[in-house]
N, C-alpha and C. Protein backbone atom coordinates (compact mmCIF):
# COMPACT_ATOMS: atom_id res chain seq x y z
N UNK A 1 266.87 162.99 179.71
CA UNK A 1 265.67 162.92 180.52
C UNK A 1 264.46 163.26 179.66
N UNK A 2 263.31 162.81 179.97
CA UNK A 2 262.13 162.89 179.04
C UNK A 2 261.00 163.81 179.53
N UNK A 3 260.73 164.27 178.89
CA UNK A 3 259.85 165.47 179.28
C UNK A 3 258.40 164.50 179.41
N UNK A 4 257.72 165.14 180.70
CA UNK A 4 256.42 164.69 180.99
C UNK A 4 255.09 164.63 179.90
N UNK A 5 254.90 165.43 179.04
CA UNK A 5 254.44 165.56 177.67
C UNK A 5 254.85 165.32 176.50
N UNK A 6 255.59 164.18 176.26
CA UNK A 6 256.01 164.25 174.61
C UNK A 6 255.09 164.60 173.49
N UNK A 7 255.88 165.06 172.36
CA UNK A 7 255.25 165.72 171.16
C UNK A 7 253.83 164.81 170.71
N UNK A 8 254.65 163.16 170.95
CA UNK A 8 253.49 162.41 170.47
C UNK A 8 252.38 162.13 171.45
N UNK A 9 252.43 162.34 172.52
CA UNK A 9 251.50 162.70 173.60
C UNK A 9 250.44 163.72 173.58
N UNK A 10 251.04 164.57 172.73
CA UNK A 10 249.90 166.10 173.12
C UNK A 10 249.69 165.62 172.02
N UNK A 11 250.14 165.74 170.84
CA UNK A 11 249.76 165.86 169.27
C UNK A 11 249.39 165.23 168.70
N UNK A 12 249.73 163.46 168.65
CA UNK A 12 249.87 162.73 167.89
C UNK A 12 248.91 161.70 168.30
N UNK A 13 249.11 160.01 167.64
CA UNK A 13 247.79 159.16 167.75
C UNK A 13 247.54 159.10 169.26
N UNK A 14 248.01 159.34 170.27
CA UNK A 14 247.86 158.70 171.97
C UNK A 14 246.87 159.43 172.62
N UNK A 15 246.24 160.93 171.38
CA UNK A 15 245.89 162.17 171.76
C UNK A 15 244.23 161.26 172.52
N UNK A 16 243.65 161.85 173.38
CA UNK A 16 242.42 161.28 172.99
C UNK A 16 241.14 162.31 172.58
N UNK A 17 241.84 163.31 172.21
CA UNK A 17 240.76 164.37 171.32
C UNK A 17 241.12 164.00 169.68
N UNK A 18 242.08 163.60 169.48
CA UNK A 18 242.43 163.28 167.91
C UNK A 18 241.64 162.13 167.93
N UNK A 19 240.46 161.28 166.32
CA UNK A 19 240.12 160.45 166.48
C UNK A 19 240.89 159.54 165.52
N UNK A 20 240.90 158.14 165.37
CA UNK A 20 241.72 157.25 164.58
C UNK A 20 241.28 157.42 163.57
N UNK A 21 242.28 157.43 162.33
CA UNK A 21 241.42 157.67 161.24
C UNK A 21 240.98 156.00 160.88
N UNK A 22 240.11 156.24 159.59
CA UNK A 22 238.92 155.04 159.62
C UNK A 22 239.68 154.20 158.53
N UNK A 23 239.90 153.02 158.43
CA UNK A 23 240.13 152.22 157.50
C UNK A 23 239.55 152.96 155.90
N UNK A 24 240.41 152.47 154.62
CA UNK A 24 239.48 153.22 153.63
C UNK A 24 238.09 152.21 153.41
N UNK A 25 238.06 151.37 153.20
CA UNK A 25 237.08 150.17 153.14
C UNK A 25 236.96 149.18 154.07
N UNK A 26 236.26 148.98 154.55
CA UNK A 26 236.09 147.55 155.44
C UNK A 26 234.80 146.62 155.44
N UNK A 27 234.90 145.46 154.98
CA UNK A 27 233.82 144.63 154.82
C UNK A 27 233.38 144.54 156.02
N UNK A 28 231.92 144.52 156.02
CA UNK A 28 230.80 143.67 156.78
C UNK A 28 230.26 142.97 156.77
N UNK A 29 230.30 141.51 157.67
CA UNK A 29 230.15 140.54 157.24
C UNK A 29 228.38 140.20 157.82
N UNK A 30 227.45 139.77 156.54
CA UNK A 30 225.98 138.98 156.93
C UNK A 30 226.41 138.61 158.26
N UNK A 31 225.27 138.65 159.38
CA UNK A 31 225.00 137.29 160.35
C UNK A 31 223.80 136.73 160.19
N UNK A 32 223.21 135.62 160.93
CA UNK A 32 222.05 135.44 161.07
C UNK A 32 220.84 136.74 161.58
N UNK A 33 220.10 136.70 161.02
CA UNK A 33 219.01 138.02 161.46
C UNK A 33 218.36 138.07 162.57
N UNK A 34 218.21 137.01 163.44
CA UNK A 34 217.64 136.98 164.70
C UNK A 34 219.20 137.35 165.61
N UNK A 35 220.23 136.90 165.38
CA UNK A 35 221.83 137.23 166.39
C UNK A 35 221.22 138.96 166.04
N UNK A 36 220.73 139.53 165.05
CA UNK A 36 221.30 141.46 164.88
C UNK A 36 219.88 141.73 165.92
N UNK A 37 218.70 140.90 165.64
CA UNK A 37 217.93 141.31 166.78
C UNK A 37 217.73 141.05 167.94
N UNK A 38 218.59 140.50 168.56
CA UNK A 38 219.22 139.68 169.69
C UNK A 38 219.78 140.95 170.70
N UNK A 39 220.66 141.26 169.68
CA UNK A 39 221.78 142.46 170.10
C UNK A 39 220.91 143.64 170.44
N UNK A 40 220.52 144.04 169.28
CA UNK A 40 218.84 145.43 169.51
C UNK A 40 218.48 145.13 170.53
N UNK A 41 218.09 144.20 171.32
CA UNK A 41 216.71 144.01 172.31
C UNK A 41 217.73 143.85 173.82
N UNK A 42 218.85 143.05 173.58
CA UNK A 42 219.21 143.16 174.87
C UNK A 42 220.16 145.00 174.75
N UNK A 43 220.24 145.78 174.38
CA UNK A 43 220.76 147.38 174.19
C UNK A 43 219.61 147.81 174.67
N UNK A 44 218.62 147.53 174.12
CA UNK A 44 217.55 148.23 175.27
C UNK A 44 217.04 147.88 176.09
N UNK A 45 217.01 146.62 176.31
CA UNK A 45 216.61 145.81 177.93
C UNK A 45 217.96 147.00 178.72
N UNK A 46 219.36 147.05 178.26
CA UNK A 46 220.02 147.38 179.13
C UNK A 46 219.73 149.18 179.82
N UNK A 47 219.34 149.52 178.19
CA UNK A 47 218.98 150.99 178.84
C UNK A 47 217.59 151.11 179.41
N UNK A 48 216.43 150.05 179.19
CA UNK A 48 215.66 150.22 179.89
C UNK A 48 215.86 150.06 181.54
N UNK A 49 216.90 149.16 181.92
CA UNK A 49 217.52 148.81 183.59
C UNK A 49 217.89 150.02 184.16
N UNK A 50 218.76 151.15 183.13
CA UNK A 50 219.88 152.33 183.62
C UNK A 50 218.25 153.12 184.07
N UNK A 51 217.43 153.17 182.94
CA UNK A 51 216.40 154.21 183.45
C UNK A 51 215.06 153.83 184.31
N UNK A 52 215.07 152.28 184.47
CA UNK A 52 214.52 151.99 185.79
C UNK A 52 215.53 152.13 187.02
N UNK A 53 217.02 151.95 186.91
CA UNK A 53 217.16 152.37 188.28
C UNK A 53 217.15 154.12 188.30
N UNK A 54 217.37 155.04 187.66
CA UNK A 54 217.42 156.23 187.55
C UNK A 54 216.15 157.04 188.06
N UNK A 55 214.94 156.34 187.71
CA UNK A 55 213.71 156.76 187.81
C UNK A 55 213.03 155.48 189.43
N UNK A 56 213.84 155.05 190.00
CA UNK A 56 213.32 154.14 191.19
C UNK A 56 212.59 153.28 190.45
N UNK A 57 212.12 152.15 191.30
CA UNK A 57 210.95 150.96 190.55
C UNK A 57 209.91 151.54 190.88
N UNK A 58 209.44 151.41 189.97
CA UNK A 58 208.18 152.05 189.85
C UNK A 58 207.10 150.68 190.21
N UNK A 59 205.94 150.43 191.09
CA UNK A 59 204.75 149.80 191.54
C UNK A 59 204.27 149.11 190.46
N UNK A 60 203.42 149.67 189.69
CA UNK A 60 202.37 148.87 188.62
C UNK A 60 203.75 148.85 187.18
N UNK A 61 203.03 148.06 186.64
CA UNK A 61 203.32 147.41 185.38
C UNK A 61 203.56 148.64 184.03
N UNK A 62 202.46 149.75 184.41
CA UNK A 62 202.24 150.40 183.17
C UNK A 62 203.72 151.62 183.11
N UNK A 63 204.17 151.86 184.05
CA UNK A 63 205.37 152.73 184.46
C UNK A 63 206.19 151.80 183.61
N UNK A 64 206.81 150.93 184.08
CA UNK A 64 207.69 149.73 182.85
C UNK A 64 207.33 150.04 181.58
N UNK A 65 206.21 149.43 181.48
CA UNK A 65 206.15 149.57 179.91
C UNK A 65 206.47 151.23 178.88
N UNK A 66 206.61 152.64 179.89
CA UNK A 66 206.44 153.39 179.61
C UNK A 66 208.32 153.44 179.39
N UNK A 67 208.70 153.07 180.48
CA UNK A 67 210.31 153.43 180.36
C UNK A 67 210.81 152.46 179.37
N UNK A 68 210.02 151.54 178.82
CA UNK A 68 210.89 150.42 177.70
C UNK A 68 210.72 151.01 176.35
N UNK A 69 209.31 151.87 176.62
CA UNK A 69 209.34 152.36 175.13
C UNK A 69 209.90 153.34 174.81
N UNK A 70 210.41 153.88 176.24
CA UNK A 70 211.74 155.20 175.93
C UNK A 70 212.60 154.80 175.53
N UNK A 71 213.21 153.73 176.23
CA UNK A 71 214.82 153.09 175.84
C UNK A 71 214.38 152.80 174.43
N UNK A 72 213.41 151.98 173.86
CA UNK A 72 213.40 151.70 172.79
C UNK A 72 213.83 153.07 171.54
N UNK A 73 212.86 154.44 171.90
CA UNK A 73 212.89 155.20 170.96
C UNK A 73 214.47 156.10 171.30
N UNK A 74 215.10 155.55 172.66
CA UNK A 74 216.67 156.42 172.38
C UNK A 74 217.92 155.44 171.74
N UNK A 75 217.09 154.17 172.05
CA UNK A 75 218.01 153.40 171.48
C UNK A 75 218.14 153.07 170.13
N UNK A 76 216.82 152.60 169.86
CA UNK A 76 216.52 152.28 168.31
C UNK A 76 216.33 153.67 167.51
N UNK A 77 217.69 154.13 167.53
CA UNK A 77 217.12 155.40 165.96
C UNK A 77 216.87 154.85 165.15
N UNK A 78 216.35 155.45 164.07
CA UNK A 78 216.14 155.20 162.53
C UNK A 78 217.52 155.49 161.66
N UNK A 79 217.68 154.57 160.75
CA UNK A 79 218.45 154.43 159.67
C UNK A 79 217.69 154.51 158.35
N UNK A 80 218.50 155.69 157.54
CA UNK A 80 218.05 155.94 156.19
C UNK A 80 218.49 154.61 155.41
N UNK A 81 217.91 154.36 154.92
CA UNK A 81 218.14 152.90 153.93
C UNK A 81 217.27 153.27 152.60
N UNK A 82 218.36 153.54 151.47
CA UNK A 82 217.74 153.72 150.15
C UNK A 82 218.22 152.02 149.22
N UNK A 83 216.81 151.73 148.51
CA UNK A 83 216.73 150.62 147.94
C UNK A 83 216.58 150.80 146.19
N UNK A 84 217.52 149.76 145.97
CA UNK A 84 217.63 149.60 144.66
C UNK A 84 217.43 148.25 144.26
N UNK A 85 216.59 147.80 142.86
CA UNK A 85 216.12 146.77 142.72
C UNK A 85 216.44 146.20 140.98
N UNK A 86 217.12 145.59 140.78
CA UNK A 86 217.60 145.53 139.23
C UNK A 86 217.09 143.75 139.37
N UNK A 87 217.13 143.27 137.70
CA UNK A 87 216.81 141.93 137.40
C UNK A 87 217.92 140.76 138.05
N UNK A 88 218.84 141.47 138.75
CA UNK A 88 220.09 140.24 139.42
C UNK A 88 219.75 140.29 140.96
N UNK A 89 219.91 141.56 141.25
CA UNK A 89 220.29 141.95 142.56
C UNK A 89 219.14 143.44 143.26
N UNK A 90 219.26 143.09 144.73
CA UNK A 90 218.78 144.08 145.52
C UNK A 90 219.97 145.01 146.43
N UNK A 91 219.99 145.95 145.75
CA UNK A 91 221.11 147.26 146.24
C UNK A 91 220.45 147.89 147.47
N UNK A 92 221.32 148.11 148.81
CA UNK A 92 221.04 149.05 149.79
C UNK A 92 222.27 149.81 150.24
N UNK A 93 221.82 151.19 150.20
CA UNK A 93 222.88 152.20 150.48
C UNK A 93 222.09 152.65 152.20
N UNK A 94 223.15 152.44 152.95
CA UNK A 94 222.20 153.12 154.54
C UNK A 94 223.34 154.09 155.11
N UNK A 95 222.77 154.98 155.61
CA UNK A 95 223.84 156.31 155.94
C UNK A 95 224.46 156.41 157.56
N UNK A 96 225.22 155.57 157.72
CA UNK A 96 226.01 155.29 159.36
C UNK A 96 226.84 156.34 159.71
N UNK A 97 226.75 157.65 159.84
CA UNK A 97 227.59 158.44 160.51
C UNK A 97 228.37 158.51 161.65
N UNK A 98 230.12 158.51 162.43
CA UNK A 98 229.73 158.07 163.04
C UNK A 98 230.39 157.09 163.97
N UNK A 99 230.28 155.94 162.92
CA UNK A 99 230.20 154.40 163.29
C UNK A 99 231.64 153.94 162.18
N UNK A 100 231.92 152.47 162.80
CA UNK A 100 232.78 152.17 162.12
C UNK A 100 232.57 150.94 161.42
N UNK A 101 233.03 150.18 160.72
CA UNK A 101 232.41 148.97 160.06
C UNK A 101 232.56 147.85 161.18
N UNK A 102 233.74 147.97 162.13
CA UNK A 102 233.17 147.13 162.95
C UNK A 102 232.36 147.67 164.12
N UNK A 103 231.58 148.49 164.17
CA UNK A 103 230.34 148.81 164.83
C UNK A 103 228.90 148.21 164.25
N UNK A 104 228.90 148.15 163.29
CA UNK A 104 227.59 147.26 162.48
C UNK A 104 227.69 146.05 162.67
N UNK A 105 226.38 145.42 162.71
CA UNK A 105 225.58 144.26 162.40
C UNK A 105 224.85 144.01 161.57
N UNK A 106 224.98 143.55 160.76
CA UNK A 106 224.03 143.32 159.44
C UNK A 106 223.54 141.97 159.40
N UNK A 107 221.96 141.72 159.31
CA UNK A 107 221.50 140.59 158.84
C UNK A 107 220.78 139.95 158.61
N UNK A 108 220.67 139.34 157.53
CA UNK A 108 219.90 138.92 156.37
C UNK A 108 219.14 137.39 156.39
N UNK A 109 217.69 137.81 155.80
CA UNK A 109 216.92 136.38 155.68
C UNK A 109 216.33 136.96 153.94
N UNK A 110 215.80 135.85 153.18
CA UNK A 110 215.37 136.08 152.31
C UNK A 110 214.52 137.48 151.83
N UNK A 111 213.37 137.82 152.76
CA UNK A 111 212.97 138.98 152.66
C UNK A 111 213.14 140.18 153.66
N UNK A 112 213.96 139.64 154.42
CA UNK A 112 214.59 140.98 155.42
C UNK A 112 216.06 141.85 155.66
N UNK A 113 216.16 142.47 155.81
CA UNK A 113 217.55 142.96 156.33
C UNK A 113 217.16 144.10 156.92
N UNK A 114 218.08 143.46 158.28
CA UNK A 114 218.11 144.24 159.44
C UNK A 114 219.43 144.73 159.60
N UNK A 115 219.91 146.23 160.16
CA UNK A 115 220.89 146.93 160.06
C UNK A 115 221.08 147.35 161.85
N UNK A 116 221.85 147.06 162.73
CA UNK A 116 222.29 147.51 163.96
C UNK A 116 223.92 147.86 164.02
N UNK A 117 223.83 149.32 164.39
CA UNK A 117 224.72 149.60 165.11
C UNK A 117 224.82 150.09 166.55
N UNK A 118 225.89 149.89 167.00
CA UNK A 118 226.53 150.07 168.32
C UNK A 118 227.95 150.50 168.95
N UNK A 119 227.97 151.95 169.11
CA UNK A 119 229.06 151.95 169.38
C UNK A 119 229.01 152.86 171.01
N UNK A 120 230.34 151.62 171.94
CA UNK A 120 230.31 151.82 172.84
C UNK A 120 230.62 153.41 173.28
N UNK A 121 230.24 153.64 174.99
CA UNK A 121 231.28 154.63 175.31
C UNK A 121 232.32 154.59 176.08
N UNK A 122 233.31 155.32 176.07
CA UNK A 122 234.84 154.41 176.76
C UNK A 122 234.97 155.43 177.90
N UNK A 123 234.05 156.18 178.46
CA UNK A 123 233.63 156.43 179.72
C UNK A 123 234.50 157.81 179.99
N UNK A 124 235.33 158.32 179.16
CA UNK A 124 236.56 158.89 179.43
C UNK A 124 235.17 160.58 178.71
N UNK A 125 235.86 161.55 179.30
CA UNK A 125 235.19 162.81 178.82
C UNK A 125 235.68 163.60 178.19
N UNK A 126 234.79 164.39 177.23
CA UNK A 126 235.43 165.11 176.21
C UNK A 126 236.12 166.37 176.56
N UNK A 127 237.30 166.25 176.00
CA UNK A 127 238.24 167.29 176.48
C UNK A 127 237.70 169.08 176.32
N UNK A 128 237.13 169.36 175.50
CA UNK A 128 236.61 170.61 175.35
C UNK A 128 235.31 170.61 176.02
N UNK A 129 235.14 172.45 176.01
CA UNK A 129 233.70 172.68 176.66
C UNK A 129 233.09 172.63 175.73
N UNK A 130 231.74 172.44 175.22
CA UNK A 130 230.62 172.87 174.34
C UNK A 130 230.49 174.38 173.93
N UNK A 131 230.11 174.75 173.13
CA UNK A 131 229.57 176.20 172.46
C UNK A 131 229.07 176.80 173.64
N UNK A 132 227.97 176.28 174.73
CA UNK A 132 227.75 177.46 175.83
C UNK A 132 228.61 177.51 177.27
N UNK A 133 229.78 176.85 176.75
CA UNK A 133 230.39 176.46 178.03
C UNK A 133 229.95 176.07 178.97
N UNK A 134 229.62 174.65 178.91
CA UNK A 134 228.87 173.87 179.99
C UNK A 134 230.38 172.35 179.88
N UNK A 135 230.22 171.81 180.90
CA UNK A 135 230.86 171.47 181.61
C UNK A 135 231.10 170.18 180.60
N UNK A 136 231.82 169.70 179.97
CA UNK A 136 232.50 167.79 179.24
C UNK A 136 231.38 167.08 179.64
N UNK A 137 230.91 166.51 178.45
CA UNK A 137 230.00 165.46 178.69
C UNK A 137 230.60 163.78 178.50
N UNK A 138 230.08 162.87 179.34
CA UNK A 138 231.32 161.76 178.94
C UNK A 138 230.77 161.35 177.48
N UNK A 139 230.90 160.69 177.12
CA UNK A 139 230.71 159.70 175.80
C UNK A 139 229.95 158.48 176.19
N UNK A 140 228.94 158.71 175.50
CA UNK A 140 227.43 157.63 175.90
C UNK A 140 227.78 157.15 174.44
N UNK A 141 227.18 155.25 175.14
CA UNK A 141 227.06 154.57 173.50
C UNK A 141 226.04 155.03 173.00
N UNK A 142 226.15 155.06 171.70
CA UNK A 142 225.52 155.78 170.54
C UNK A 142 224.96 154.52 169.54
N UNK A 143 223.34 154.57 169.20
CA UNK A 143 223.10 153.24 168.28
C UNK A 143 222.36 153.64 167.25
N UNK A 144 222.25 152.42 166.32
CA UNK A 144 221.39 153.13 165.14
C UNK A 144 220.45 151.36 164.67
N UNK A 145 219.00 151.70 164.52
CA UNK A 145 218.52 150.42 163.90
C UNK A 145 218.20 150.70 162.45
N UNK A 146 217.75 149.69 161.95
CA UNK A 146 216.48 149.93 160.67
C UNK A 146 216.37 148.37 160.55
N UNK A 147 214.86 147.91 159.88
CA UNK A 147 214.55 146.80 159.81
C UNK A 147 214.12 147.27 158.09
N UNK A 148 214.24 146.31 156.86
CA UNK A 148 213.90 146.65 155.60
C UNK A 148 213.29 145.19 155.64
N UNK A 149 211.95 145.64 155.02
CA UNK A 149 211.53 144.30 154.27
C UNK A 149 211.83 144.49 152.99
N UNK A 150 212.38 143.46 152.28
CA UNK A 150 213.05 143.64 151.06
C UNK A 150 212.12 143.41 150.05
N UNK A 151 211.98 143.72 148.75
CA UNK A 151 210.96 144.11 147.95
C UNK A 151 210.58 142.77 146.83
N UNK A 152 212.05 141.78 146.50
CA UNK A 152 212.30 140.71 146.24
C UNK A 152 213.03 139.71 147.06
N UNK A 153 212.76 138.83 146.72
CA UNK A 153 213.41 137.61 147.85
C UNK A 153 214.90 137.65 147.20
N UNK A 154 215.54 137.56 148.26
CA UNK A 154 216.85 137.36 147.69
C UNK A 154 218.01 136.30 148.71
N UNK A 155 218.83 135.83 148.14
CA UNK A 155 219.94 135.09 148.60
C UNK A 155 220.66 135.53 149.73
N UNK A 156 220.68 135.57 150.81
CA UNK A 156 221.66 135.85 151.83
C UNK A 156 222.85 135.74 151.82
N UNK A 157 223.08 134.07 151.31
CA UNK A 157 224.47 133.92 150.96
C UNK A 157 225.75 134.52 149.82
N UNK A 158 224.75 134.67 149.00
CA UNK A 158 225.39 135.52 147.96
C UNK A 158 225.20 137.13 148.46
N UNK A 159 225.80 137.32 149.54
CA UNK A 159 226.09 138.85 149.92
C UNK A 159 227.52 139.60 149.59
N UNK A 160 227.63 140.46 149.57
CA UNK A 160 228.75 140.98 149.91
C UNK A 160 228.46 143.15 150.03
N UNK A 161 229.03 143.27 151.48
CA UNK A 161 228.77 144.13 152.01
C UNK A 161 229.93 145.27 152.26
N UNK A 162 230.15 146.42 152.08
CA UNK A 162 231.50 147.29 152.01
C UNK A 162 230.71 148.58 153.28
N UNK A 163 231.53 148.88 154.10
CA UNK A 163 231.16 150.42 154.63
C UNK A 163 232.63 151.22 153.93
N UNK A 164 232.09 152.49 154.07
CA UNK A 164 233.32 153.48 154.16
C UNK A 164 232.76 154.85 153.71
N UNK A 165 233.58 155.75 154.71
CA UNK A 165 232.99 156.86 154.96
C UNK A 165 231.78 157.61 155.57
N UNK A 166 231.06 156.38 156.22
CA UNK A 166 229.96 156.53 157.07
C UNK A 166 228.74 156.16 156.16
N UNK A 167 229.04 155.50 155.20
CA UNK A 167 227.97 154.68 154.12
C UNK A 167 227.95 152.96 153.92
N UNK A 168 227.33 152.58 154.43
CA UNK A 168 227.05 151.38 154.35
C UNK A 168 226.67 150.87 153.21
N UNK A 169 227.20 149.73 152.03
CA UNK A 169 226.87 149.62 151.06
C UNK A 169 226.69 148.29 151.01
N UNK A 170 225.40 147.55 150.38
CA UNK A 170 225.20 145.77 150.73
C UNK A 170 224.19 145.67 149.50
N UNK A 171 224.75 144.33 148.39
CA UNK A 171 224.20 144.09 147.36
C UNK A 171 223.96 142.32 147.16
N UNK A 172 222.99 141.97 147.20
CA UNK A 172 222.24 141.28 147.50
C UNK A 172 221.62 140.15 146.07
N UNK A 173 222.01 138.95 145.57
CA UNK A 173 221.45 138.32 144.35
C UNK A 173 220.08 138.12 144.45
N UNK A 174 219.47 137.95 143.90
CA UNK A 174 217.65 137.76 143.47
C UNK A 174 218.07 135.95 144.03
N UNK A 175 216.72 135.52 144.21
CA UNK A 175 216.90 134.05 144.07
C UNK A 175 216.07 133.58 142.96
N UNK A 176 216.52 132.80 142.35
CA UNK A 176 215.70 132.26 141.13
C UNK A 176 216.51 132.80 140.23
């Protein structure tokens, strides 16, 4: 007969306080740069909806515009993006804590690259209390933007992009 808790139940991968560990490397693949700002804008159209219904509809126009630029600033964090620029290629190191490689969106036009992440929440609550013992908070999706104008024009196609360890790494050919 089987006990209601198996070992690999409490302990092991099924746990849902244990997290999966992360691939060691995983590519990220370019998209088109308007699809990564596509994604950005409808994430905050959506949280701008949660906090118009939260806050009632508000009458005039200027109330809207006030709650879009909230969603915008909880949605769109900032991403550190350090740039490197040599006679071949344009190097970017951006710091995704966090996130997993398939949580990013990356994507590239000659002088831009845009960086979105998104990672959902799976609605389920965290098993421990917090430091002041206040009550499991569930797990809200969590996002990250940055927009880089790039310093040289460079090739999109000739990309190739690595995360791992919560570092995003994407190196980029010059054109010409």
């Amino acid at each position: 007969m089987k006990t209601a808790y198996p070992i690999d139940r409490v302990w092991g991968r099924d746990d849902p306080r244990v997290e999966p560990r992360r691939a060691a490397w995983q590519i990220v693949s370019p998209r088109d740069l308007s699809d990564c700002l596509l994604e950005a804008y409808d994430a905050v159209a959506m949280r701008a909806a949660v906090l118009l219904r939260e806050n009632g509809m508000p009458p005039l126009l200027d109330p809207r515009r006030e709650l879009w630029a909230r969603a915008e600033r909880e949605v769109l964090g900032e991403i550190g993006v350090d740039l490197q620029v040599t006679a071949a290629s344009v190097t970017a190191l951006a710091s995704l804590p966090d996130f997993a490689g398939r949580d990013i969106a990356l994507g590239l036009e000659p002088r831009w690259m845009v960086v979105f992440a998104r990672k959902l929440g799976d609605g389920r609550r965290d098993m421990n209390r917090d430091i002041n013992n206040n009550a499991p908070a569930h797990h809200e999706p969590r996002y990250a933007f940055c927009s880089v104008e790039l310093p040289k024009e460079v090739e999109p196609a000739n990309c190739c992009a690595v995360f791992h360890d919560g570092l995003l790494g994407v190196r980029i050919l010059r054109r010409g």
